[in-house]
Protein backbone atom coordinates (compact mmCIF):
# COMPACT_ATOMS: atom_id res chain seq x y z
CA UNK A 1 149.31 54.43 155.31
CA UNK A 2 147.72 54.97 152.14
CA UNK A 3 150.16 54.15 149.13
CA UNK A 4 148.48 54.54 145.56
CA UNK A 5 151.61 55.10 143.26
CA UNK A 6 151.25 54.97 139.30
CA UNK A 7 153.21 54.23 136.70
CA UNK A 8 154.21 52.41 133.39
CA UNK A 9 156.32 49.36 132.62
CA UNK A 10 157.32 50.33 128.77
CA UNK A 11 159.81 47.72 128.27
CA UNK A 12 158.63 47.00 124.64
CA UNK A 13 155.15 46.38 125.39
CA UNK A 14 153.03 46.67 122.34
CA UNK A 15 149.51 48.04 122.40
CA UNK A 16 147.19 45.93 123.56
CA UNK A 17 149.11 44.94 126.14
CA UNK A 18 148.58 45.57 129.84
CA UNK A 19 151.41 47.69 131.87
CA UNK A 20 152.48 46.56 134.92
CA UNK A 21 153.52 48.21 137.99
CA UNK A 22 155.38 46.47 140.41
CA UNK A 23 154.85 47.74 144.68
CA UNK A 24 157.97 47.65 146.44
CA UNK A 25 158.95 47.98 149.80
CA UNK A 26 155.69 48.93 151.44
CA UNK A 27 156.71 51.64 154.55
CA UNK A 28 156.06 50.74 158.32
CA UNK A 29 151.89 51.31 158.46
CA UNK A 30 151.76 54.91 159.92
CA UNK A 31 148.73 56.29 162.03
CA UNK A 32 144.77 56.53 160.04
CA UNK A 33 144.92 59.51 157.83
CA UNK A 34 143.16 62.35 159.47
CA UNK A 35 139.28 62.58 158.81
CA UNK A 36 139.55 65.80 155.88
CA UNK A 37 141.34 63.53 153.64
CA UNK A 38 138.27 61.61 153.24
CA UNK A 39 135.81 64.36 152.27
CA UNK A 40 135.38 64.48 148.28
CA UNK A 41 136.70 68.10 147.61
CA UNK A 42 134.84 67.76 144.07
CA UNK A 43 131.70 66.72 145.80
CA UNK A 44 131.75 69.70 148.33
CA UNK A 45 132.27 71.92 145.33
CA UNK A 46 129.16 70.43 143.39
CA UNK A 47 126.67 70.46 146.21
CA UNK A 48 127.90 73.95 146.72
CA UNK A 49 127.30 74.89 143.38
CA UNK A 50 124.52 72.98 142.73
CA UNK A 51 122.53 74.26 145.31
CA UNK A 52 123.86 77.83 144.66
CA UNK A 53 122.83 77.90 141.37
CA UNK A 54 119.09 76.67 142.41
CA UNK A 55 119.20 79.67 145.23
CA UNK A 56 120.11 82.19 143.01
CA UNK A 57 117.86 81.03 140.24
CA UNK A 58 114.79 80.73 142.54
CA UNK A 59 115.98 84.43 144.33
CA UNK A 60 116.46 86.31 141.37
CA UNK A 61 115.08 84.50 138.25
CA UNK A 62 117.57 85.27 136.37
CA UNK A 63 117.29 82.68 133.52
CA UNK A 64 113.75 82.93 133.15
CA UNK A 65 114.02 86.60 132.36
CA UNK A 66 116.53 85.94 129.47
CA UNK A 67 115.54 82.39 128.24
CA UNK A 68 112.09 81.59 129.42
CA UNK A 69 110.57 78.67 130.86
CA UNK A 70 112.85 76.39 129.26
CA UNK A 71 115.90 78.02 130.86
CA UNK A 72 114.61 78.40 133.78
CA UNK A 73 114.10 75.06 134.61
CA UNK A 74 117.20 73.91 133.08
CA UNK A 75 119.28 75.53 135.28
CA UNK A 76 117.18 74.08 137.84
CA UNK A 77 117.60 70.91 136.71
CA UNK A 78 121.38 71.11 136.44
CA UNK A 79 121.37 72.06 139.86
CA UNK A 80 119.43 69.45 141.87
CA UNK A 81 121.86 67.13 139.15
CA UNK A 82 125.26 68.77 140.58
CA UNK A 83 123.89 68.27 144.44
CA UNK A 84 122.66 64.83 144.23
CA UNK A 85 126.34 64.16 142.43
CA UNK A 86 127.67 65.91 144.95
CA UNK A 87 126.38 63.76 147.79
CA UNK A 88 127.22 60.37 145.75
CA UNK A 89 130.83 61.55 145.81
CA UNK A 90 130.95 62.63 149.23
CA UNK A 91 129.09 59.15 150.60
CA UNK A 92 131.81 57.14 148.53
CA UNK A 93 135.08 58.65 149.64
CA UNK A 94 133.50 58.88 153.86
CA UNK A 95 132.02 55.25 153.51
CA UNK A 96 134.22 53.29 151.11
CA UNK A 97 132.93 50.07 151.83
CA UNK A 98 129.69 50.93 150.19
CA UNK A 99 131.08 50.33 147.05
CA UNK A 100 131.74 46.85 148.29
CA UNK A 101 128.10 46.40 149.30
CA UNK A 102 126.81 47.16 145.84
CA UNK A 103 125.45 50.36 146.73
CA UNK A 104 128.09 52.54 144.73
CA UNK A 105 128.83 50.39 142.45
CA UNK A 106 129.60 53.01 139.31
CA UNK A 107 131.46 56.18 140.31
CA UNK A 108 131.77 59.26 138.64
CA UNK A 109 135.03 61.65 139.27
CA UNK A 110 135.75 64.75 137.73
CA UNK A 111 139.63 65.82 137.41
CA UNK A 112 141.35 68.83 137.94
CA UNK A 113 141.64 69.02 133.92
CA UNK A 114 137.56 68.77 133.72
CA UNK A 115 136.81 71.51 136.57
CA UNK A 116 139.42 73.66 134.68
CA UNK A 117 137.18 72.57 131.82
CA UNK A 118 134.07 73.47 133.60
CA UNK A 119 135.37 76.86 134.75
CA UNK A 120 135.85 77.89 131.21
CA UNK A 121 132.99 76.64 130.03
CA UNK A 122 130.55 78.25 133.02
CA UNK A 123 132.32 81.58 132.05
CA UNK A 124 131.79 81.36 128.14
CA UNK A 125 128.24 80.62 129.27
CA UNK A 126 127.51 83.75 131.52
CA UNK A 127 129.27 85.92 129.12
CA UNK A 128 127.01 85.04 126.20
CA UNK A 129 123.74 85.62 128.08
CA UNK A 130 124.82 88.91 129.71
CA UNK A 131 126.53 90.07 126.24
CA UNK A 132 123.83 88.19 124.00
CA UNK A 133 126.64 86.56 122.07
CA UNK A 134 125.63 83.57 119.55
CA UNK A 135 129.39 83.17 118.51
CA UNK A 136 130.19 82.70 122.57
CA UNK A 137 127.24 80.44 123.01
CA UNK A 138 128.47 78.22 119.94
CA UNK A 139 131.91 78.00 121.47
CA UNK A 140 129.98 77.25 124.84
CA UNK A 141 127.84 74.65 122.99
CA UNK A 142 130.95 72.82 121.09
CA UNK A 143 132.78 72.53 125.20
CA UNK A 144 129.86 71.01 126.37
CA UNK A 145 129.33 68.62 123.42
CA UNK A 146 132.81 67.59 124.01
CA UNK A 147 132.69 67.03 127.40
CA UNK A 148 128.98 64.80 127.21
CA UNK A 149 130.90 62.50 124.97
CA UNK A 150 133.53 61.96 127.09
CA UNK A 151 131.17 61.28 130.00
CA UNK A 152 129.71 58.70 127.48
CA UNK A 153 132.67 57.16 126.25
CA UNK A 154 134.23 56.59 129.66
CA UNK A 155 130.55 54.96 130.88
CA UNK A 156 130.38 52.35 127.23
CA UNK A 157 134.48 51.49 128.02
CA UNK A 158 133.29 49.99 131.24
CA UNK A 159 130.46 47.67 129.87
CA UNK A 160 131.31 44.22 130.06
CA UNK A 161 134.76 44.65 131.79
CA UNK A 162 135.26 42.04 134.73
CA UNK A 163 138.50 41.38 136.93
CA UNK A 164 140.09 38.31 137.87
CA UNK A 165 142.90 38.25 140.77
CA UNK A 166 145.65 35.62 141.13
CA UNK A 167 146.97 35.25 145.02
CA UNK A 168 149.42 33.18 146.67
CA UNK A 169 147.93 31.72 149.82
CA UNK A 170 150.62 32.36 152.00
CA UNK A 171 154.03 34.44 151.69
CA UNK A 172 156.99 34.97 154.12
CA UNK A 173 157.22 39.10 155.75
CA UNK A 174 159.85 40.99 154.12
CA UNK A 175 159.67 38.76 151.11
CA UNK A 176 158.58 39.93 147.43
CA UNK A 177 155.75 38.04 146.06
CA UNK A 178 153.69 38.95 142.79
CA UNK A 179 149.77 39.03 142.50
CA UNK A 180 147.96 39.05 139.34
CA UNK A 181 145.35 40.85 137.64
CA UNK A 182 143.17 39.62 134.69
CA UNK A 183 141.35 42.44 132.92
CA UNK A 184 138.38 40.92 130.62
CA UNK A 185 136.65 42.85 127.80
CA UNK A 186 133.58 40.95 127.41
CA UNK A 187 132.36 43.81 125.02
CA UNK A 188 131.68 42.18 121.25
CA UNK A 189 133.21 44.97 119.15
CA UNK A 190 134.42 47.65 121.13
CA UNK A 191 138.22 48.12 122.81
CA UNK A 192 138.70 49.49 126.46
CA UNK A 193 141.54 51.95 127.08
CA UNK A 194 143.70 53.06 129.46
CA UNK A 195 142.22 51.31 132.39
CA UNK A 196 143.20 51.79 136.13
CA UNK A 197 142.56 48.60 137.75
CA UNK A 198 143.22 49.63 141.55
CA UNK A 199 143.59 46.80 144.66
CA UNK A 200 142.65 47.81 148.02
CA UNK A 201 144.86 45.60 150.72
CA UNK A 202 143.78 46.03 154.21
CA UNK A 203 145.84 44.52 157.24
CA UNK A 204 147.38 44.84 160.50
CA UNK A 205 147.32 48.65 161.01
CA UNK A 206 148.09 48.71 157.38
CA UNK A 207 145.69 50.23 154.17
CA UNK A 208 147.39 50.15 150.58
CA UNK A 209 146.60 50.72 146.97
CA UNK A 210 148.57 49.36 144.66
CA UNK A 211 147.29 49.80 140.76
CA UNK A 212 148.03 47.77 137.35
CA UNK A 213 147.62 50.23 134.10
CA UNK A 214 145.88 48.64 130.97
CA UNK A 215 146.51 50.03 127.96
CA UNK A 216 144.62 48.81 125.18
CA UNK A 217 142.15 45.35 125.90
CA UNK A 218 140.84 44.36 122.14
CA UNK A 219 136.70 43.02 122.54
CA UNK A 220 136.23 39.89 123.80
CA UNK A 221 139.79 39.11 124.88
CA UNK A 222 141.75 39.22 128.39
CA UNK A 223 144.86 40.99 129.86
CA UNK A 224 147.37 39.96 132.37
CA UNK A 225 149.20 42.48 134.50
CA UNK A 226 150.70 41.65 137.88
CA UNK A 227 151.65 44.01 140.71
CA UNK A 228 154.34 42.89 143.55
CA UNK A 229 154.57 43.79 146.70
CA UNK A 230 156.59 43.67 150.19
CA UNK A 231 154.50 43.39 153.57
CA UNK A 232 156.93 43.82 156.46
CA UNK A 233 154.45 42.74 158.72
CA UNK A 234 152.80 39.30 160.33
CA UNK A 235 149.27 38.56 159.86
CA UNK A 236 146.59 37.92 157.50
CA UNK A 237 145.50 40.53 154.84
CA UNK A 238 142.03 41.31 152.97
CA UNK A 239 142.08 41.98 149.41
CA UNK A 240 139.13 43.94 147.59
CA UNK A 241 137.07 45.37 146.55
CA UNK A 242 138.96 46.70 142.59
CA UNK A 243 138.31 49.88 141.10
CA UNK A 244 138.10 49.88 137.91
CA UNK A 245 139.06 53.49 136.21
CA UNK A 246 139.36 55.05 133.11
CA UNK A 247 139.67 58.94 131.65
CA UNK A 248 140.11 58.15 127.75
CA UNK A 249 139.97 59.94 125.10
CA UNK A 250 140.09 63.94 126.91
CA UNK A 251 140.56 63.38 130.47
CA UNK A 252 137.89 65.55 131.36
CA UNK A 253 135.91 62.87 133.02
CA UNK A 254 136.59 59.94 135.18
CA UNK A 255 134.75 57.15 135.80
CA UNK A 256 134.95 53.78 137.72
CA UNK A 257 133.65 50.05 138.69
CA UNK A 258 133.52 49.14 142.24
CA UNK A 259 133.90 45.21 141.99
CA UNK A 260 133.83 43.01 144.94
CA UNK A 261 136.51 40.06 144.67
CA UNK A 262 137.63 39.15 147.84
CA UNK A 263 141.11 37.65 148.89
CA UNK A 264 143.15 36.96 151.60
CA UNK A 265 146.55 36.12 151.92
CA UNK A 266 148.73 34.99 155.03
CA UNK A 267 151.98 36.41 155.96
CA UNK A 268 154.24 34.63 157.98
CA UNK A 269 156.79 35.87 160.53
CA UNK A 270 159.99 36.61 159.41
CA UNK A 271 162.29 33.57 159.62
CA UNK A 272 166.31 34.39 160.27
CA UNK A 273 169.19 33.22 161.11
CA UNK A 274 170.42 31.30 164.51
CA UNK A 275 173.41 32.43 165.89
CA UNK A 276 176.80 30.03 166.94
CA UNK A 277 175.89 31.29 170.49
CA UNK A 278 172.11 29.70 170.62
CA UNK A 279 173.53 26.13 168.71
CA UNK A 280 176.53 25.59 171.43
CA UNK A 281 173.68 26.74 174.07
CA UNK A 282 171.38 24.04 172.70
CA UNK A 283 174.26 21.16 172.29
CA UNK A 284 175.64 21.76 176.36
CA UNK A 285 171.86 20.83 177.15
CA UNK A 286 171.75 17.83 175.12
CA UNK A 287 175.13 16.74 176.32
CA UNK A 288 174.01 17.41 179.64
CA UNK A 289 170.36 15.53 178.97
CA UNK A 290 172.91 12.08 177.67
CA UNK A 291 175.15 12.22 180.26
CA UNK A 292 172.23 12.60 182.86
CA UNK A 293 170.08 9.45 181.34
CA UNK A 294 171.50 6.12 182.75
CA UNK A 295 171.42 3.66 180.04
CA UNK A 296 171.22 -0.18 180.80
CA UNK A 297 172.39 -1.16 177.17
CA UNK A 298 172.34 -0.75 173.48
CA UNK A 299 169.05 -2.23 173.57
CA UNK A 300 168.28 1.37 175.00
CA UNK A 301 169.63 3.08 171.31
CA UNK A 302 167.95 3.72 168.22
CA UNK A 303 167.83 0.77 165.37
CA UNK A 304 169.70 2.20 163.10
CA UNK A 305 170.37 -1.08 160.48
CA UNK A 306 171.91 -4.65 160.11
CA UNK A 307 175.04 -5.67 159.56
CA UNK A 308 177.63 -8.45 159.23
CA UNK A 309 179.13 -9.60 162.58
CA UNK A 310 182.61 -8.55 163.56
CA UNK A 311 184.84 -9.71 165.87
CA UNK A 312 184.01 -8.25 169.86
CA UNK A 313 180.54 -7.69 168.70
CA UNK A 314 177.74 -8.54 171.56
CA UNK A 315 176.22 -12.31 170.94
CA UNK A 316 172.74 -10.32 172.11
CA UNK A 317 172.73 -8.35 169.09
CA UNK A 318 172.91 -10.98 166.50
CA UNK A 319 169.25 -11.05 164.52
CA UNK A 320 169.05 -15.03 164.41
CA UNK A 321 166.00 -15.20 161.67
CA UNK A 322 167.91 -13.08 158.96
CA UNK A 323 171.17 -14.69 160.22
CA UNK A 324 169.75 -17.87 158.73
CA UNK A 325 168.02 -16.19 155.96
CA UNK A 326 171.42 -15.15 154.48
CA UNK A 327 173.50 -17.84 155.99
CA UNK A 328 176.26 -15.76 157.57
CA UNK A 329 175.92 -13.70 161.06
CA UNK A 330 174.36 -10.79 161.02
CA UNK A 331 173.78 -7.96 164.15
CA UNK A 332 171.84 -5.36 164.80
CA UNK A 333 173.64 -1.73 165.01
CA UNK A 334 172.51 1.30 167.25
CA UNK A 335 172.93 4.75 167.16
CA UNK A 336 173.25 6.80 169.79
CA UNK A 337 169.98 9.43 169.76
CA UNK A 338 171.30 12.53 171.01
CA UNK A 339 169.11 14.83 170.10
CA UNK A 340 166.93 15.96 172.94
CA UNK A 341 162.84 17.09 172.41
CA UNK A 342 162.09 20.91 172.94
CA UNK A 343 159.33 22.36 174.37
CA UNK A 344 158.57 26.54 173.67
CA UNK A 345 156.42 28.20 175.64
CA UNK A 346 155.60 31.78 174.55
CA UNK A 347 153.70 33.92 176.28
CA UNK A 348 151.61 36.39 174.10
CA UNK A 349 150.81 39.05 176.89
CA UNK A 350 151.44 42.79 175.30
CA UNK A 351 150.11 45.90 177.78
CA UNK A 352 146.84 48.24 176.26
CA UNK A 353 149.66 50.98 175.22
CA UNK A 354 152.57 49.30 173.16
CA UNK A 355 155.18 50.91 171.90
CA UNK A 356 156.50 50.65 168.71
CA UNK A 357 159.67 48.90 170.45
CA UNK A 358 157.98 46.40 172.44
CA UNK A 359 156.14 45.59 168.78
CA UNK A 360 159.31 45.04 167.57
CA UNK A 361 160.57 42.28 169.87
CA UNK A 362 157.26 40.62 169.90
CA UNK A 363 158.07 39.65 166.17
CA UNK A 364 161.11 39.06 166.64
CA UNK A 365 160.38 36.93 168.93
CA UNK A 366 157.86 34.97 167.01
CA UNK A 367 160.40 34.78 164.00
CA UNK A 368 162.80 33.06 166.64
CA UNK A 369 160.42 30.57 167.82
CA UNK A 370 159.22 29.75 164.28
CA UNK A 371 163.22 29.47 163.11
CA UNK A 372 163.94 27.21 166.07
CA UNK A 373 160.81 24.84 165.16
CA UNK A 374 161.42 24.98 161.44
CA UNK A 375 165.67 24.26 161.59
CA UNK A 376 165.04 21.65 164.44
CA UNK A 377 162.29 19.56 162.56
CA UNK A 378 164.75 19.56 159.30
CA UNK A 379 167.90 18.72 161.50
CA UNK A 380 167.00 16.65 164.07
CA UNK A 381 164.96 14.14 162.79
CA UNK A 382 164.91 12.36 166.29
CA UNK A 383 163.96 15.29 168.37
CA UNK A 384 160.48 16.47 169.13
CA UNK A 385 159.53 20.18 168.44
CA UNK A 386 156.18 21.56 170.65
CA UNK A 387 155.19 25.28 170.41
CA UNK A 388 152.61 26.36 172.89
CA UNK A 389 151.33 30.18 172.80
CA UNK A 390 148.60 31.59 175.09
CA UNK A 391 147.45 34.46 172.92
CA UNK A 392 143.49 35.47 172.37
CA UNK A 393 143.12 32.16 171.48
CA UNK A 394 145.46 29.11 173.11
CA UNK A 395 147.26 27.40 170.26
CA UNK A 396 149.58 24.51 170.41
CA UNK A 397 151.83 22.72 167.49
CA UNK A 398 153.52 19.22 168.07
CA UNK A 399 155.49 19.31 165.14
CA UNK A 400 156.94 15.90 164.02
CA UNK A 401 160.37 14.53 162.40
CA UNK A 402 161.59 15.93 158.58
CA UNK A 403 159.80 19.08 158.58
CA UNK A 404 156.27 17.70 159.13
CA UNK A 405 153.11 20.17 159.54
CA UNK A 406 155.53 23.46 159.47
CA UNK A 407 152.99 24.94 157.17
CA UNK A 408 150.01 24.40 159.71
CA UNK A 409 152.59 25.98 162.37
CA UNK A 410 153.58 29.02 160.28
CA UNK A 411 149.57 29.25 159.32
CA UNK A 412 148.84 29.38 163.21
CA UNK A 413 151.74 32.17 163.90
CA UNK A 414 150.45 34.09 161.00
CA UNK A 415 147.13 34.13 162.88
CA UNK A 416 147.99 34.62 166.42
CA UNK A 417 146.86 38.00 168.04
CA UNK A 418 148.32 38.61 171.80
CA UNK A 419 146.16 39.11 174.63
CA UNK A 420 145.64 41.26 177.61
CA UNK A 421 145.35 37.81 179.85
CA UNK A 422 148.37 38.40 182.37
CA UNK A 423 147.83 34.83 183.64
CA UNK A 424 150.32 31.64 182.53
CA UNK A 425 147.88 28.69 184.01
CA UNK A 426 146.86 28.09 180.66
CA UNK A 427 150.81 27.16 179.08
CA UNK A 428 151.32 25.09 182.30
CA UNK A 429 148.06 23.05 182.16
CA UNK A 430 147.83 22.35 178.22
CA UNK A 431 151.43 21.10 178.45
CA UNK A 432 151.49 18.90 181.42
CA UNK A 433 151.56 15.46 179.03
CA UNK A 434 154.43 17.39 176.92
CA UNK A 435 156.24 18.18 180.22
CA UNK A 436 156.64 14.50 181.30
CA UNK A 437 158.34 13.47 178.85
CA UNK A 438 161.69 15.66 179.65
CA UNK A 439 162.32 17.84 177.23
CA UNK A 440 164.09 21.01 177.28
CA UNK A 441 161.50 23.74 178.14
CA UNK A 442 162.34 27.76 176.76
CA UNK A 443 159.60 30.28 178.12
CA UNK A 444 159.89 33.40 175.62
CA UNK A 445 158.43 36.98 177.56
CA UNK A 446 158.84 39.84 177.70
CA UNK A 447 158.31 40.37 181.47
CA UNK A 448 160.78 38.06 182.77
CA UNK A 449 160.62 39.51 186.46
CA UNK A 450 156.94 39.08 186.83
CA UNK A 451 156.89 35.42 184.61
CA UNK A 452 159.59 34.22 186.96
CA UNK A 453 157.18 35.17 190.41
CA UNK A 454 154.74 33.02 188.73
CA UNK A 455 156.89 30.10 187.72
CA UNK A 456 158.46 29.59 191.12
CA UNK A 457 155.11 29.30 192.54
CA UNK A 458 154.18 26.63 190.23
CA UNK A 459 157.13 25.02 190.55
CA UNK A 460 156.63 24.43 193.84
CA UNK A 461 153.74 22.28 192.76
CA UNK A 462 155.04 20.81 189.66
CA UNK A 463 158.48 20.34 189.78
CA UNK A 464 158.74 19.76 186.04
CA UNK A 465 158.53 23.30 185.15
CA UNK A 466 162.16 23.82 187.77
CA UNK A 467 164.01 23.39 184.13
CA UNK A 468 162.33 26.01 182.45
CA UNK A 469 164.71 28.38 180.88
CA UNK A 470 163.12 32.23 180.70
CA UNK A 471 164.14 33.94 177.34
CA UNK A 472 163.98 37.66 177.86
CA UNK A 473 163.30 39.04 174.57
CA UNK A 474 163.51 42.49 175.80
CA UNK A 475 167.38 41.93 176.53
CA UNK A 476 170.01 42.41 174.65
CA UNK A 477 171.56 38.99 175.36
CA UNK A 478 168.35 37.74 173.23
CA UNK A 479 168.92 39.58 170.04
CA UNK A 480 172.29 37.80 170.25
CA UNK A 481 170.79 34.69 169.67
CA UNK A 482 168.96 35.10 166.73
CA UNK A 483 169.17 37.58 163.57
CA UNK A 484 166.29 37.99 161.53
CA UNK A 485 166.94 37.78 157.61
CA UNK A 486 167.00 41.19 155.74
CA UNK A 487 163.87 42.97 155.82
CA UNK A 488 162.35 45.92 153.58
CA UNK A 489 163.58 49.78 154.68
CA UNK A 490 160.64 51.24 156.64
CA UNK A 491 160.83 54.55 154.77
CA UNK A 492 159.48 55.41 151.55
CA UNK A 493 157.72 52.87 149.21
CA UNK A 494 160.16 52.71 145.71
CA UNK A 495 158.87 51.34 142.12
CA UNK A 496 160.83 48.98 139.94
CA UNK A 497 160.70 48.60 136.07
């Protein structure tokens, strides 16, 4: 969905300062725009014209009769001008990218205010040649003298102007996050006004345009503005190329920069909140994992420090060599480790024809598994966290204690794409040395029935996947588990001042 809103941040911002317009809460991407809204109505017009007036001319010689030569191939002139125009525009707006390539790299627009312009002007002109009126041709000649210069003013504002973007390399869906725009007028004596600098963001079924207003850039200086923005959807985004625009003084003609400044930016999936339900689930199975490991002895605990000796305390704990460092007993203490290592498999399988619901739990369900790997590696410090996801491409994460590598994991969700692979051998053999040692093993899918034919057959093989717990994220018994944290309204895109 296309979203190219304007406006002006005029919170006491002098002159020469540049506006800002801040993007929020960018809609749910809607289907591509149908193919007419692509065709340059302006450039239709202008090959139309152009070519009519060069038909006409060479039909009935109609200038030639009135104004000679001179005329004649004027108008001729202006003609083959309006159609080659007219193509220009209408290559540009079919094939955008060409801009990108270099091969539009100045574009030329006319407004509604300069056809308006043009109308009046066209019909000054016919009336003065059919009623051989000088004062109508002066009036005629003043228009058009007004409009060249603004064709020529808008074309010297846009010498020497470059564009600089500043981007975050990686933001969290449904989160507000600003990127910045640095105009530069490299010009040595000469201001630029009113400029449109306009950012095309393309993404996952997604196309926006959000725009940052200059108002006045003195020669040889630079101007920040910043745009922000909302993207309620996983995956990673292109920036560029940035049109540069401007109308000033009259409005009567627009013209533009293509500039090619690449970006990208990675969106995360949406992290929320676990519910009581999924923490007492997860508890019972460490409780049961304890109670179900025989242990012959503290010497089977964790080292957790040393400490004086006490009266009942084991003689095999006492640490002899700082005993008689320190002259006074001292013992080692244990803790109990009861935190037991979890293993998530997810499968990434989504049918050809998704719906918009099954979308829906497939990020969801990504924004569960990457809450359960981020909250576990911050809490349980003696617990092991392993994601594996069979997607287009197979991708597994052994995360480590205090929150290690969760940026390489989110970077790796951000990326994955599912896959039309109906097969699991992949998640059981990549896992096998992650399987032995115990952990608690959660299979998210949404096709429980058909995972679950598969996993009993494997299991009859390897009977370390008969613990795996299947997580229906279709069912409502999953959404219980985990809330996602508050994301953007999918309706219509708001500005902020």
């Amino acid at each position: 969905m296309r979203v190219a809103p304007r406006g002006l941040d005029n919170r006491g911002i002098p002159g020469n300062t540049g506006i800002t317009l801040e993007v929020l809460r960018v809609p749910v991407p809607s289907p591509a725009p149908h193919i007419l809204r692509r065709v340059s109505i302006g450039g239709l017009l202008a090959m139309s014209v152009g070519m009519g007036i060069c038909v006409i001319e060479l039909l009935t010689e109609f200038i030639r009769l009135r104004l000679g030569a001179f005329g004649h191939y004027t108008i001729l002139g202006c003609g083959v001008l309006f159609s080659i125009w007219g193509m220009k525009e209408l290559l540009s707006h079919g094939w955008p990218r060409l801009g990108k390539n270099g091969f539009v790299r100045n574009r030329f627009h006319i407004p509604t205010e300069g056809w308006a312009f043009l109308l009046i002007m066209f019909v000054l002109f016919v009336g003065s040649l059919l009623g051989r009126s000088n004062p109508l041709m002066l009036v005629f000649s003043m228009m058009a003298g007004a409009f060249v210069i603004n064709g020529w003013l808008t074309f010297t504002f846009l010498k020497g102007v470059t564009v600089r973007r500043e981007l975050p390399e990686r933001a969290m869906a449904g989160e507000t996050f600003s990127a910045g725009l640095a105009l530069m007028n490299r010009k040595p004596w000469l201001s630029a006004w009113l400029m449109t600098v306009e950012d095309i963001i393309t993404g996952p079924q997604t196309e926006l345009h959000p725009e940052v207003v200059f108002l006045r850039v003195p020669a040889g200086q630079e101007q920040q503005g910043h745009y922000q923005l909302v993207l309620a959807n996983r995956g990673v985004y292109s920036f560029g190329p940035i049109h540069v625009d401007t109308r000033f003084p009259l409005g009567l003609v627009e013209r533009g920069l293509n500039l090619t400044h690449p970006g990208t930016i990675r969106i995360y999936p949406r992290l929320g909140r676990l519910s009581a339900s999924w923490r007492r689930q997860l508890d019972q199975a460490n409780e049961q994992s304890n109670s179900q490991t025989a242990r012959g002895g503290i010497f089977h605990d964790e080292f957790h420090s040393l400490r004086g000796y006490r009266a009942g305390d084991d003689v095999r704990s006492i640490h002899w060599a700082t005993s008689a460092r320190r002259n006074e007993l001292m013992v080692r203490e244990y803790r109990d480790s009861r935190d037991q290592s979890l293993l998530i498999l997810l499968d990434a399988y989504l049918p050809v024809r998704l719906s918009p619901l099954q979308r829906t739990e497939w990020e969801r369900a990504l924004g569960f598994a990457a809450t359960v790997c981020v909250e576990s590696a911050h809490a349980h410090r003696d617990s092991r966290v392993t994601l594996a996801a069979h997607g287009q491409e197979f991708t597994i994460w052994r995360g480590g204690s205090g929150g290690q590598r969760i940026e390489e994991l989110l970077d790796r969700l951000a990326e994955l794409q599912p896959t039309l692979d109906s097969s699991l051998n992949p998640l059981w053999n990549q896992t096998v040395s992650d399987r032995c040692q115990q952990p608690r093993i959660l299979l998210l899918t949404t096709r429980a029935r058909e995972v679950q034919i598969q996993l009993t057959q494997q299991a009859a093989h390897d009977h370390s996947l008969s613990t795996v717990q299947i997580l229906d994220i279709s069912a409502d018994s999953f959404r219980a588990l985990f809330e996602p944290h508050d994301s953007p309204s999918p309706m219509e895109p708001s500005l902020t001042t």
